[in-house]
Protein backbone atom coordinates (compact mmCIF):
# COMPACT_ATOMS: atom_id res chain seq x y z
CA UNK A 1 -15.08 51.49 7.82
CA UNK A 2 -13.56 55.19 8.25
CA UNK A 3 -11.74 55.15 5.01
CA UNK A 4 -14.38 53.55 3.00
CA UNK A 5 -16.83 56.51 4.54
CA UNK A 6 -14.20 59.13 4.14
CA UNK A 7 -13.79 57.59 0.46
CA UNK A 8 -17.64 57.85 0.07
CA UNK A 9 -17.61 61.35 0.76
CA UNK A 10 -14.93 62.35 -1.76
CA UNK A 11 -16.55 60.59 -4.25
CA UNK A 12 -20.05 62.69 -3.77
CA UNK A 13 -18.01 66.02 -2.99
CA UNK A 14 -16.19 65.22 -6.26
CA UNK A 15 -19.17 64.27 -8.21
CA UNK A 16 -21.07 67.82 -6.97
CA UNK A 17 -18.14 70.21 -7.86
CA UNK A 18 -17.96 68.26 -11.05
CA UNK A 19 -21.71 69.20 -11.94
CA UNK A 20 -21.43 72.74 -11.01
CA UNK A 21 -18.39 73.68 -12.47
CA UNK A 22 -20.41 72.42 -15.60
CA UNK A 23 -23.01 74.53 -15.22
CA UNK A 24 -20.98 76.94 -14.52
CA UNK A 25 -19.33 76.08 -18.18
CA UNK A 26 -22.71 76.47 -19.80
CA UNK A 27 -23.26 79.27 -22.14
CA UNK A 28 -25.64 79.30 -25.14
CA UNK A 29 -26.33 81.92 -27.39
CA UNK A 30 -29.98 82.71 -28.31
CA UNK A 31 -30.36 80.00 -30.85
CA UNK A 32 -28.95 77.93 -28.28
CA UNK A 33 -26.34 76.57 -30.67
CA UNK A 34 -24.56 73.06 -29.04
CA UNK A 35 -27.20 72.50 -26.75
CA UNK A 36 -28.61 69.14 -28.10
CA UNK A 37 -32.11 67.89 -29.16
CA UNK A 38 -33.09 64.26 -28.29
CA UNK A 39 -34.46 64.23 -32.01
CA UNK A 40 -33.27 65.35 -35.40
CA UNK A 41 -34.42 69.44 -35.54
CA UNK A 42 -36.15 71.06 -38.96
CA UNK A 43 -36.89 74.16 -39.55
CA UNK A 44 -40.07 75.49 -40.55
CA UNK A 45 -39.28 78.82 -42.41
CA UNK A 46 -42.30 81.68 -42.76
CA UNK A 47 -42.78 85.27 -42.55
CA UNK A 48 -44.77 86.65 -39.64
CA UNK A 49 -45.65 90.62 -38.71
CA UNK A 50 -42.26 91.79 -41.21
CA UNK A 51 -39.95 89.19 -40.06
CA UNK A 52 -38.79 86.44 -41.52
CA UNK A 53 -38.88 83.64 -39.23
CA UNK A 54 -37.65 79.86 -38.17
CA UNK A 55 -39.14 77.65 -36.17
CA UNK A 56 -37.96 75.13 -35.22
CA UNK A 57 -39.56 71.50 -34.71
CA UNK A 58 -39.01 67.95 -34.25
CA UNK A 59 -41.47 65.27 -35.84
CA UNK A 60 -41.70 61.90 -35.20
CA UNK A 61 -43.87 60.25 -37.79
CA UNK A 62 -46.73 57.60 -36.71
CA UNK A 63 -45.75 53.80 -36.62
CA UNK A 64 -49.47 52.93 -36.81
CA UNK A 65 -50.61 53.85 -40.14
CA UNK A 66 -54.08 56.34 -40.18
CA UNK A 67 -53.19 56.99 -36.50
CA UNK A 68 -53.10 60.65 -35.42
CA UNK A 69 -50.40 63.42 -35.00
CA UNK A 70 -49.85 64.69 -31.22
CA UNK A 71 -48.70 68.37 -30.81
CA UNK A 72 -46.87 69.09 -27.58
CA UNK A 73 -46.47 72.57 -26.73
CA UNK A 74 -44.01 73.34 -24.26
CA UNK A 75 -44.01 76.10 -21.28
CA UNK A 76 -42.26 79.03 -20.78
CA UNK A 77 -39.40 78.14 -18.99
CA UNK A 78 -38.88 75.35 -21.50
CA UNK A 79 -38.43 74.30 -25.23
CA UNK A 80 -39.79 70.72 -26.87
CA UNK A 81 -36.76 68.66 -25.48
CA UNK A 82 -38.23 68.24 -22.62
CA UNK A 83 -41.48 66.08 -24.13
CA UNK A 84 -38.40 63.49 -24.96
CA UNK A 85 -39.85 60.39 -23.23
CA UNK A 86 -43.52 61.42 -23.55
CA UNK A 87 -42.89 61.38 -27.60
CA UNK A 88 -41.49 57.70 -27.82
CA UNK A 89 -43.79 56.51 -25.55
CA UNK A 90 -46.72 58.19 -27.78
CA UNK A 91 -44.97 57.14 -30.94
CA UNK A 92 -44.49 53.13 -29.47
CA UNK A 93 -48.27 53.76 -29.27
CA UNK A 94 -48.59 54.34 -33.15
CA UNK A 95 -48.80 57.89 -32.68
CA UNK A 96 -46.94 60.60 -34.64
CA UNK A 97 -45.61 63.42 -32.32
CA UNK A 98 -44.40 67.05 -32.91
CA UNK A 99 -42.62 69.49 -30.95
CA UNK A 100 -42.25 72.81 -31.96
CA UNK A 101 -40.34 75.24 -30.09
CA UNK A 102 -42.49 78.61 -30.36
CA UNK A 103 -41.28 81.65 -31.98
CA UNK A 104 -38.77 83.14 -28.77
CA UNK A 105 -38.03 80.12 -27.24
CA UNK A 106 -36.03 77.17 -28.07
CA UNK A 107 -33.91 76.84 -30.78
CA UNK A 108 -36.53 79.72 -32.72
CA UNK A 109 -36.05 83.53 -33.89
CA UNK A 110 -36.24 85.37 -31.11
CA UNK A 111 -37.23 88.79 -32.60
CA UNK A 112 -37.05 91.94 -30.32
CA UNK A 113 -39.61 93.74 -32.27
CA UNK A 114 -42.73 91.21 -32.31
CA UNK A 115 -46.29 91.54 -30.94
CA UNK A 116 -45.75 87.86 -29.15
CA UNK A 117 -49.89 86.52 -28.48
CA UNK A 118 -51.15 83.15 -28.03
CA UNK A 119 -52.99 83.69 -31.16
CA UNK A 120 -49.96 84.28 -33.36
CA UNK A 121 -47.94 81.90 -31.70
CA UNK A 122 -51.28 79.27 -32.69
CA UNK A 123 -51.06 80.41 -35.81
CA UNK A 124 -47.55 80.10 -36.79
CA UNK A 125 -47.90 76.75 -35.00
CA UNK A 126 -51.33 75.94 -37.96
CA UNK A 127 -49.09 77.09 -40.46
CA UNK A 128 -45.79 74.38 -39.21
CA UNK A 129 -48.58 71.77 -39.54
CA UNK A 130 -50.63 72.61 -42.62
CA UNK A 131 -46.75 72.31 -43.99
CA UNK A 132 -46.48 68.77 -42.50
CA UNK A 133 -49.90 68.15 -43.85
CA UNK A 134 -50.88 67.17 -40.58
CA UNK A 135 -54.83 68.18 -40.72
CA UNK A 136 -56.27 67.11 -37.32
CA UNK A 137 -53.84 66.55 -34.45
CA UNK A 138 -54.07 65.98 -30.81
CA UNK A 139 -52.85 69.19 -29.51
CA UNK A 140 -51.00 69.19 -25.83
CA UNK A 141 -50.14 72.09 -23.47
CA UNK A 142 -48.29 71.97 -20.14
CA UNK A 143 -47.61 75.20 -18.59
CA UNK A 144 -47.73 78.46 -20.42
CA UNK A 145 -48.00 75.77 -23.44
CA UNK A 146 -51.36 75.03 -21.94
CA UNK A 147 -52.63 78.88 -22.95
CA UNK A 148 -51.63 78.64 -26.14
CA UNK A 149 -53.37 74.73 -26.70
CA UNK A 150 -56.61 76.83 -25.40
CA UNK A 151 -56.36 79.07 -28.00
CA UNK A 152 -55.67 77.26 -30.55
CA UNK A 153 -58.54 74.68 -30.36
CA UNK A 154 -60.31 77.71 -30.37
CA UNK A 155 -59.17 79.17 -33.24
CA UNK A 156 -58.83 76.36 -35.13
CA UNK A 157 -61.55 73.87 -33.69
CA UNK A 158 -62.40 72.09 -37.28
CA UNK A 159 -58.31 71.19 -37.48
CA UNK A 160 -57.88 70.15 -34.18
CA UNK A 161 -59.18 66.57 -32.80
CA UNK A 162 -58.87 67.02 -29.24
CA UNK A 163 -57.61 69.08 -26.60
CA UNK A 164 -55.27 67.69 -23.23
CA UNK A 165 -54.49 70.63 -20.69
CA UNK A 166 -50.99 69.05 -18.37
CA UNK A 167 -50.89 71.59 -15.04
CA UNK A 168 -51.71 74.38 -17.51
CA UNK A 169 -51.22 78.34 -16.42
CA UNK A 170 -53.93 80.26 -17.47
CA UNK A 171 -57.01 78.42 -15.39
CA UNK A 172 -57.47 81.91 -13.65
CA UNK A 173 -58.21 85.27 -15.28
CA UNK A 174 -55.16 86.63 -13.17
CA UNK A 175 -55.42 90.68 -13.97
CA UNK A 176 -58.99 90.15 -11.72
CA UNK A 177 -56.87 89.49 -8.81
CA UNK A 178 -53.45 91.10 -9.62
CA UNK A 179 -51.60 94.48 -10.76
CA UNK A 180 -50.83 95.11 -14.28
CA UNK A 181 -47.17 95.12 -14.54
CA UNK A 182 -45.31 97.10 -17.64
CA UNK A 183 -43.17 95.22 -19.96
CA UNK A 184 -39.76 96.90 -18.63
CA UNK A 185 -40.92 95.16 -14.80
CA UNK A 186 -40.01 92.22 -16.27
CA UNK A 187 -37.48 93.07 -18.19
CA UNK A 188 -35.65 94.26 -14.95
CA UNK A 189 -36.84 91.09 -13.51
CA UNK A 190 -34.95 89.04 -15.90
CA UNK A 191 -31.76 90.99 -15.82
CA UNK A 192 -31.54 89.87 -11.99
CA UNK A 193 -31.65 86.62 -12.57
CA UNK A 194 -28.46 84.00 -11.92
CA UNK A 195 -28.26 80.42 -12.13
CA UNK A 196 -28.78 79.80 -8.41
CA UNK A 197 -32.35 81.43 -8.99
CA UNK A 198 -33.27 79.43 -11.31
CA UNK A 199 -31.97 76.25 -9.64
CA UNK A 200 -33.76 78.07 -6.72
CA UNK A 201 -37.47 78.88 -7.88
CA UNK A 202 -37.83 75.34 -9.85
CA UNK A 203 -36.45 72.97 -6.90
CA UNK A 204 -39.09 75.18 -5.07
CA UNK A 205 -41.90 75.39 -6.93
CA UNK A 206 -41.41 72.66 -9.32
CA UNK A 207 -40.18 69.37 -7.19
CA UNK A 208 -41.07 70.14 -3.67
CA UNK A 209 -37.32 71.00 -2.25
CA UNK A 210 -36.31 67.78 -4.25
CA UNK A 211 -33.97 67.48 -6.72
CA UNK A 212 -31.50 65.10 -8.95
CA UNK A 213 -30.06 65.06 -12.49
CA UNK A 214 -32.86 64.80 -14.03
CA UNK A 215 -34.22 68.31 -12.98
CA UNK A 216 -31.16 70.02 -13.01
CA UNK A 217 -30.35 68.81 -16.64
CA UNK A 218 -33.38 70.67 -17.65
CA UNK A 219 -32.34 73.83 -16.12
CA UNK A 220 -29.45 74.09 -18.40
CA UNK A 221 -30.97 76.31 -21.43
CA UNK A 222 -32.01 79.03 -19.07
CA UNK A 223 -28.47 78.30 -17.25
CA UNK A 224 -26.96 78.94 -20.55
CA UNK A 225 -28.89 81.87 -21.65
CA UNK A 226 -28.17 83.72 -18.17
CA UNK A 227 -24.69 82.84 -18.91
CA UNK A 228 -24.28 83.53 -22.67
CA UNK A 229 -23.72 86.23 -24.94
CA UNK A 230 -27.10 87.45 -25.59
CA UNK A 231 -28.69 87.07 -22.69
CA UNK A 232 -29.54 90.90 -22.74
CA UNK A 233 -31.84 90.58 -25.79
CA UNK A 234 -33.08 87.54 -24.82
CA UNK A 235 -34.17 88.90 -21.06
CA UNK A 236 -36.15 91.37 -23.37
CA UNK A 237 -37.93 88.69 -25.34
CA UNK A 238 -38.63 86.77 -22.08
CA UNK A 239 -40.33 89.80 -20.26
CA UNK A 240 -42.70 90.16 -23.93
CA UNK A 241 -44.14 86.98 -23.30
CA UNK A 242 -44.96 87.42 -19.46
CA UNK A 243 -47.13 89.87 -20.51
CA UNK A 244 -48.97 88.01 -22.91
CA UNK A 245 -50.39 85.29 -19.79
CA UNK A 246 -51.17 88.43 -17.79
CA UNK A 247 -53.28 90.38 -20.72
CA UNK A 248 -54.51 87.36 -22.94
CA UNK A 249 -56.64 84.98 -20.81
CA UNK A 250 -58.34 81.92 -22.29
CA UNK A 251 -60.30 80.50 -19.03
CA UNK A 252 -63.57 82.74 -19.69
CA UNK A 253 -63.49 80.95 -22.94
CA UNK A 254 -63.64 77.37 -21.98
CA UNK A 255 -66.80 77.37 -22.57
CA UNK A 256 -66.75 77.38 -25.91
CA UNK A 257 -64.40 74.87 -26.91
CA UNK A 258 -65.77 72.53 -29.82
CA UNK A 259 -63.74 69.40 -28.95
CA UNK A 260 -63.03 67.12 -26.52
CA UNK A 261 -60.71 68.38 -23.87
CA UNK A 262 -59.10 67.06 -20.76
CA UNK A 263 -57.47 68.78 -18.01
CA UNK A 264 -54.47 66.46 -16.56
CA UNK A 265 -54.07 68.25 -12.57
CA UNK A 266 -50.94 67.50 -10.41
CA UNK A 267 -52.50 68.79 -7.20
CA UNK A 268 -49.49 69.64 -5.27
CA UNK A 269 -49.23 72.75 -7.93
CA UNK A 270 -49.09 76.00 -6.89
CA UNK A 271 -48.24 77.72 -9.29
CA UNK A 272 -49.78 81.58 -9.72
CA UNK A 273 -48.50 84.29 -11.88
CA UNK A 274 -48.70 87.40 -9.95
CA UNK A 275 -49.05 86.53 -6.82
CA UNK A 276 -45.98 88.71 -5.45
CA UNK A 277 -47.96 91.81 -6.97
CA UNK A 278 -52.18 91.19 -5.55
CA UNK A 279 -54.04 94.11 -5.48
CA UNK A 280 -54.88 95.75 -2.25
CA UNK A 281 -57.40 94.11 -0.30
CA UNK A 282 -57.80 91.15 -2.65
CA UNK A 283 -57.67 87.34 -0.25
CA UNK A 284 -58.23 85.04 -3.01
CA UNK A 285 -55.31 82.81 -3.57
CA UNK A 286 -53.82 82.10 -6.89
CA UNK A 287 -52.57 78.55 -7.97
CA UNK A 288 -54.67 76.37 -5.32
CA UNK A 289 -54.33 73.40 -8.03
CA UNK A 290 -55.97 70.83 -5.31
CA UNK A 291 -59.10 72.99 -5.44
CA UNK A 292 -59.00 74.16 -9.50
CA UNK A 293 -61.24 70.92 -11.02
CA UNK A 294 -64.68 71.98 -9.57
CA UNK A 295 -63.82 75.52 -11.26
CA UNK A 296 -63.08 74.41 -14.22
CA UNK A 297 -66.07 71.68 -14.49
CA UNK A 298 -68.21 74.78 -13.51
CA UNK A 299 -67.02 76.41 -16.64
CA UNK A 300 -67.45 73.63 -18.87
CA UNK A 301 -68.76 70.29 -17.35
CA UNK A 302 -67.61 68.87 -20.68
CA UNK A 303 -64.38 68.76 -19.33
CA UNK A 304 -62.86 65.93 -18.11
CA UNK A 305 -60.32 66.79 -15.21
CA UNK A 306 -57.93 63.94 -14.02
CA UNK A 307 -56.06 64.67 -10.45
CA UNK A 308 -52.45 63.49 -9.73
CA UNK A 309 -52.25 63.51 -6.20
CA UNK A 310 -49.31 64.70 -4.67
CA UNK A 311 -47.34 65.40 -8.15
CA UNK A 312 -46.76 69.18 -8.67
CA UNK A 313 -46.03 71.34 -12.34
CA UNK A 314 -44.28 68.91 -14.32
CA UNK A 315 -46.20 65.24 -13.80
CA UNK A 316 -44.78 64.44 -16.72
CA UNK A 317 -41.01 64.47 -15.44
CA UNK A 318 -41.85 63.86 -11.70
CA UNK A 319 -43.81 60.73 -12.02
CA UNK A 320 -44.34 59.46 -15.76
CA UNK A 321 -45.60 56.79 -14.79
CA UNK A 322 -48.80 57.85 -12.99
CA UNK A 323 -48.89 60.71 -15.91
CA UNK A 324 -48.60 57.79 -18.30
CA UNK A 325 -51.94 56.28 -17.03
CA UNK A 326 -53.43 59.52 -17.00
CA UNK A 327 -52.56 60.35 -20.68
CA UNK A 328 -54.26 57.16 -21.55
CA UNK A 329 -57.44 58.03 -19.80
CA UNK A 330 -57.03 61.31 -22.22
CA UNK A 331 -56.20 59.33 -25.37
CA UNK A 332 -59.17 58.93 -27.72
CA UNK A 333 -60.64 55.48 -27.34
């Protein structure tokens, strides 16, 4: 019984050092070149504010025929791999699905130079699909993704059929609580940053304290990045599109969306932007996810808000099966 336990042990010690010494392998340059896609990429080539840009995108095509296109826009610390299971299971459904990795993330141009908004990023992201001659999707935001969803259903409210929020940023106007912070804050920020942090603040903040190979596997662009040659420039891009969540809001416009929308809640959430940086004297706290549906139903009692108990920021990776039951409540009937 010893040896077999002793054996046990190697074999896990073995396994771990295995797993970090690959990430500590990892290195990716901006484009992340050799970091691979769970579907074929395209690029979707246009020129934006002087720049001539790619964006890149994956697009699964509907099985059903006269059955809808799903957009899934992806958060900040993530690019459209990470929709891999949600997209088969929509396209076993009949759906079509794309995923676009927005212009300075993913496998897109990253430019230094660029006035990064949610309403340029939704309007390179009209001008990908007007090219796929996709007219009226289904457009999907988790995370930072879910500001950018917001604003482009209401930018673009005659192209877009419906609107599903997943554990969306963005449900508080966060400069009413919080400091404005200059671009080179973050940019300082993101210089500090190491692998371990990043393992750190997602096992945190994401999971609970858990974690497996699931979550770790999706930490390994950022690994990469940190890691990589460029991770300089791309530090820079990062801290250009913190600033647009702190100065571009879209919550005191829910009220005015022209479409169907659903907010999909894990409760467990926490998740607040700013909240190491509260102006004096101000007690309201940010991210309270359990207590966010009421708010948002006073905004717009249009909106339908689904709660996932005990699932935190990513119910889609967590638990995809009690997201999967969710999404169908979501899906048009």
């Amino acid at each position: 019984m010893t040896r077999v336990l002793i054996l046990a042990i190697t074999i896990i010690t073995g396994l771990a050092s295995t797993a970090v010494a690959q990430q500590d392998a990892l290195s990716f340059d901006q484009r992340l070149s050799g970091y691979d896609y769970p579907f074929p990429v395209k690029t979707y080539d246009f020129r934006s504010q002087g720049h001539d840009l790619e964006m890149a995108y994956m697009h699964l095509p509907p099985t059903t025929q006269g059955m809808p296109n799903v957009v899934l826009l992806h958060g900040k610390n993530f690019n459209g791999a990470y929709w891999q299971r949600t997209a088969k299971w929509l396209q076993s459904l009949g759906y079509g699905v794309v995923m676009p990795d927005q212009i300075g993330f993913g496998k897109s141009s990253k430019p230094k130079d660029y006035q990064y908004s949610f309403a340029a990023l939704a309007n390179n992201t009209h001008g990908l699909l007007e090219s796929l001659g996709i007219e009226k999707p289904i457009v999907v935001g988790h995370s930072m993704g879910g500001m950018l969803a917001s604003r482009y259903t209401l930018l673009y409210p005659d192209s877009t059929q419906q609107l599903i929020l997943v554990n969306p940023i963005g449900l508080e106007n966060y400069l009413q609580y919080v400091q404005y912070k200059d671009v080179d804050f973050f940019f300082q920020n993101e210089l500090q940053q190491t692998p371990e942090k990043i393992v750190a603040y997602q096992k945190k903040n994401y999971y609970d304290g858990a974690w497996n190979e699931q979550y770790a596997a999706l930490t390994e662009p950022l690994v990469g990045w940190v890691q990589g040659p460029d991770w300089k420039d791309l530090a820079y891009v990062n801290a250009l599109t913190y600033d647009m969540i702190f100065t571009q809001p879209v919550v005191e416009e829910f009220k005015d969306f022209q479409v169907p929308a659903t907010l999909i809640v894990g409760t467990r959430d926490r998740t607040g932007p700013g909240r190491n940086w509260k102006r004096d004297g101000v007690e309201y706290e940010l991210g309270r996810y359990d207590a966010i549906g009421p708010k948002i139903k006073g905004r717009n009692p249009d909106i339908d808000v689904i709660e996932l108990p005990g699932l935190g920021h990513l119910p889609q990776i967590e638990n995809f099966e009690m997201f999967q039951e969710a999404f169908k409540l979501a899906l048009p009937k």
